[in-house]
Structures are given as structure tokens and as C-alpha cells.
Protein backbone atom coordinates (compact mmCIF):
# COMPACT_ATOMS: atom_id res chain seq x y z
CA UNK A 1 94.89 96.83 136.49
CA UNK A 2 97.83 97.24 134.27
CA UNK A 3 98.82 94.10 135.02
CA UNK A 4 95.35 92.38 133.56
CA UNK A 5 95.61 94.38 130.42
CA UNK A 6 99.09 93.58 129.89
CA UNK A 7 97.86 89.57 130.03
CA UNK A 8 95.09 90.00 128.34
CA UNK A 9 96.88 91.49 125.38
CA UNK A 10 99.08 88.33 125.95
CA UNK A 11 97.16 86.23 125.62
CA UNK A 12 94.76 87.84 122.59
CA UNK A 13 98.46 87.38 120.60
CA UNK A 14 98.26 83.98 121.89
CA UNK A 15 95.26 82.87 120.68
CA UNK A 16 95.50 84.77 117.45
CA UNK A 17 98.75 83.05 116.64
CA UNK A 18 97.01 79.98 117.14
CA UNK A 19 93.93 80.85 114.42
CA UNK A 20 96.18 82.70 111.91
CA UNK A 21 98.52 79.15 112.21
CA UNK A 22 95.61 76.64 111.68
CA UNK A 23 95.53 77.70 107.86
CA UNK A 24 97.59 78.76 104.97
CA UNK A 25 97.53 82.17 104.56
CA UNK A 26 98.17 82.11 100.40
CA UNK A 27 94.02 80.90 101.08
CA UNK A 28 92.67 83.50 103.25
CA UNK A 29 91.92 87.18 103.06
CA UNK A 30 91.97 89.66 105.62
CA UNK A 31 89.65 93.28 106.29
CA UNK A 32 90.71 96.13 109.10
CA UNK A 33 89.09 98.60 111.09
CA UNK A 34 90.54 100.95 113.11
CA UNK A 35 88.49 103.05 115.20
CA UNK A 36 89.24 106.24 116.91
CA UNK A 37 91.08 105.44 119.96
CA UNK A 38 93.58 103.40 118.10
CA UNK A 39 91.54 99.79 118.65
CA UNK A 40 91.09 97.25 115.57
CA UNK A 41 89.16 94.81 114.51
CA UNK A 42 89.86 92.99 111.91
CA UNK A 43 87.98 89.88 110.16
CA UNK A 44 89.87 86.65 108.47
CA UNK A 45 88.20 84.51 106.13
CA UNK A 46 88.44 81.89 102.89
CA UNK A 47 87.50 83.64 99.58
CA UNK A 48 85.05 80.87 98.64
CA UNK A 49 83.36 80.79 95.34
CA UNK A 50 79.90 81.32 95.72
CA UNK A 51 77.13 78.59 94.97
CA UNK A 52 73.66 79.63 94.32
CA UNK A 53 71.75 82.97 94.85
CA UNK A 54 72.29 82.62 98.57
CA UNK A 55 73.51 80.08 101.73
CA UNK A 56 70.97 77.67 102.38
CA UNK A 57 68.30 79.16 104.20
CA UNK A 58 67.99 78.75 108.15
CA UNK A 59 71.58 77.07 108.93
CA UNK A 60 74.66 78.20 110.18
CA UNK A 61 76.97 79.34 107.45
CA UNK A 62 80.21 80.42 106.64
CA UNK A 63 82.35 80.63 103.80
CA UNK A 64 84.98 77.73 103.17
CA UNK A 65 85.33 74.96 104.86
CA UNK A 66 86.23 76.92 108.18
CA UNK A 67 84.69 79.61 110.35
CA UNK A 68 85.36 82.94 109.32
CA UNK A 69 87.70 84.42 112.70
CA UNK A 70 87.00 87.90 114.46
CA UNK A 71 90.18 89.58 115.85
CA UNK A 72 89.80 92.64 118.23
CA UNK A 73 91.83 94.41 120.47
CA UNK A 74 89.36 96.37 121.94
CA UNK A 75 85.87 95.63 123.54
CA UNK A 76 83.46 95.83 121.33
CA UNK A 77 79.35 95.91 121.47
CA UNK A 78 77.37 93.90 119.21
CA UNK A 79 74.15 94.88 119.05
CA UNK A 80 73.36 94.77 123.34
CA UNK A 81 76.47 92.34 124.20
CA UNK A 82 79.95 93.21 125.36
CA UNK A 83 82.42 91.56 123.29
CA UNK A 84 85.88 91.52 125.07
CA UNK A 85 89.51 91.98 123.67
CA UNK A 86 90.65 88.59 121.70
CA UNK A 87 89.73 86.23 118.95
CA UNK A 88 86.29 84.71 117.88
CA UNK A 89 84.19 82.36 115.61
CA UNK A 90 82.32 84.32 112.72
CA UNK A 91 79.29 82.74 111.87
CA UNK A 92 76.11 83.71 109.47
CA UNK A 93 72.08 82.44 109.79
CA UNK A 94 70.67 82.68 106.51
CA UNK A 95 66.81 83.55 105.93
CA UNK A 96 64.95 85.18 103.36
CA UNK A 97 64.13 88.34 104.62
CA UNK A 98 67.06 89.18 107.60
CA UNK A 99 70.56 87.56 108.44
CA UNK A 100 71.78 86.73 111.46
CA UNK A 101 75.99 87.48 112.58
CA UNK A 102 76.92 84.69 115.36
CA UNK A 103 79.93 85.51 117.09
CA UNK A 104 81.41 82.30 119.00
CA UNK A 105 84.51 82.29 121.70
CA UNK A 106 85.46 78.60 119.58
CA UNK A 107 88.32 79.30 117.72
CA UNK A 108 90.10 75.97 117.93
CA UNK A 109 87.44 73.91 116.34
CA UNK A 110 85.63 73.68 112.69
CA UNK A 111 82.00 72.53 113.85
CA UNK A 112 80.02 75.14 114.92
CA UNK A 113 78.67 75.19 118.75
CA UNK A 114 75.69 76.96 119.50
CA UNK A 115 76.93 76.49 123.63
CA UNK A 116 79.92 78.74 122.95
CA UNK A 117 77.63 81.62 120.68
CA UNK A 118 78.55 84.71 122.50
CA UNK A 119 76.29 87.25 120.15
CA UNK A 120 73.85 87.09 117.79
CA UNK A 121 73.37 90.06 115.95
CA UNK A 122 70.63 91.14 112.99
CA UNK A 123 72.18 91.94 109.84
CA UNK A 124 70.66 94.54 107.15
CA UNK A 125 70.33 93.21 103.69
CA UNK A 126 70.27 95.08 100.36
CA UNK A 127 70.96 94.41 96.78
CA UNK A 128 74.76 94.53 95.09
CA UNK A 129 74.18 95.80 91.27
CA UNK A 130 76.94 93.42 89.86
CA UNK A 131 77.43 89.57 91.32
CA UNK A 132 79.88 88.29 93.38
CA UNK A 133 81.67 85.29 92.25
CA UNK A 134 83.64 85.01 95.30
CA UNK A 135 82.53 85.73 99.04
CA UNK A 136 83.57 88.89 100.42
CA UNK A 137 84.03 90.37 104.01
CA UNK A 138 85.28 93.94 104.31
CA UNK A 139 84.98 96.19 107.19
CA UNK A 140 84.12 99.19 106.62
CA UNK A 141 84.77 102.80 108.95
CA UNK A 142 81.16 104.32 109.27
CA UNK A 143 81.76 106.42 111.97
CA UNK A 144 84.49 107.15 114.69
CA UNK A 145 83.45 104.31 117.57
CA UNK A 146 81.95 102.09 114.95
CA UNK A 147 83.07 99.44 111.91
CA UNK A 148 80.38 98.03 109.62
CA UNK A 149 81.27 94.21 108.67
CA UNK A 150 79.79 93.79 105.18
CA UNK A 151 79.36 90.07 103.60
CA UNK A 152 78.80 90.01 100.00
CA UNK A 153 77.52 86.88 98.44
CA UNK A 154 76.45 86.78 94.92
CA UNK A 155 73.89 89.86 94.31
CA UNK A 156 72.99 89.80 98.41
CA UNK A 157 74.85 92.33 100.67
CA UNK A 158 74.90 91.86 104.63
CA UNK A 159 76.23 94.32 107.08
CA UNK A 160 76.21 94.70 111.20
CA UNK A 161 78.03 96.97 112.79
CA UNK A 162 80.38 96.60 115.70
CA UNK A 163 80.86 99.87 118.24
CA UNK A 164 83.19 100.70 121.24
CA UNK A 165 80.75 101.06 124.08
């Protein structure tokens, strides 16, 4: 058993080398969580400007002209699905009264592929008081298993929470 952790972890710096390579980092911004056993997850994204009051409304989103990436090195649950150690796809579903999160295993490729979705989860939306002029992702520590990924765009707020199972 040690054996599989040991090349999973492997290959999670593997991969992750890969996605952190594919783009300049002066462009991209990062956000941590670290939850109580020691795990992180972390989220990597271009700090687009934003355009409009919100993404257009019913297609898959994300902010530059990449996907955002999802780094873990712990399983995490999304909403009912098992999300295991390594690096993923971040991708939003705009509508007008609920977001969707779409987590994809595709982290070698621009154009989004519903085939490799691994979770969809519902995200919460709420008002910001002041507007964004950039996109935002930060993580936030909401309680000791659990990491609330919050998307700002313009006056709209998103958030869905990640958990160790």
C-alpha cells in the first residue's frame, strides 16, 4: 500500500509540473487550503479582466484563455463524488439563478471535454458590495475537513465547497 501512495504522489508532482509548465507564471495567480490532516488543495488560474455583469449564460466558462487547474494532494468529495489525489480541469456553467463547478481529469488540453467531467457540483451565489474588475478564485478554510472555492466576477460571488470524506 505504501508503495501505491508513494507513486501516486509521483506522479501527482508529475502531472502538476506539467500544468504549472504550460504557462507563465508572471500571468497566473494561485489560492491554498490546507485542511486538518495536513492535505491541500490549491486552485491556479489567469486573473482575467472581467467583461459584462456575468459569463455568458449556459456555457462552459473559465477565466483566460485556459482552464482554471485544481491541485490536491488529498482525496477530496465534491458534492457526492470522490475526487482522488492529483491535478484537474476547473470549469464554471453559468445560469441566472445557480452555477455549476465542473471538475475535469484534462489537464493537457485547452478545449473543454464534457467525456473527461469527473464532478459537477452546484455553486451558491450571492452579491459582492464593491465590483470586481478582475476574476478572482480564493479558497477559503470554513471548517477543519472542508475548503470553500469562491469565484468572484464583477458584483456575482460563487462558492462550493470541497471536503475530505
Amino acid at each position: 500500500m505504501h508503495l501505491r501512495t508513494t507513486a501516486c504522489a509521483g506522479l501527482l508532482g508529475v502531472l502538476a509540473t506539467a500544468v504549472w509548465a504550460r504557462s507563465p507564471a508572471e500571468n497566473q495567480q494561485t489560492s491554498a487550503c490546507t485542511l486538518a490532516d495536513g492535505g491541500q488543495v490549491s486552485v491556479r488560474y489567469e486573473p482575467t479582466p472581467v467583461h459584462g455583469d456575468r459569463p455568458a449564460e449556459g456555457r462552459v466558462w473559465s477565466a483566460g484563455e485556459s482552464p482554471m487547474y485544481l491541485f490536491t494532494t488529498t482525496v477530496l468529495k465534491a458534492g457526492d463524488t470522490q475526487i482522488p489525489v492529483g491535478a484537474y480541469s476547473l470549469y464554471v456553467i453559468p445560469l441566472k439563478s445557480q452555477w455549476t463547478l465542473v471538475v475535469n481529469k484534462d489537464v493537457t488540453s485547452k478545449k473543454y471535454d464534457a467525456q473527461q467531467d469527473i464532478a459537477r457540483l452546484p455553486m451558491d451565489l450571492g452579491s459582492l458590495d464593491a465590483v470586481e474588475k478582475n476574476v478572482q478564485l480564493l479558497f477559503a478554510h470554513v471548517a477543519p475537513k472542508q475548503c470553500s472555492l469562491r469565484l468572484y466576477y464583477a458584483k456575482t460571488g460563487a462558492w462550493a465547497v470541497f471536503s475530505e470524506p
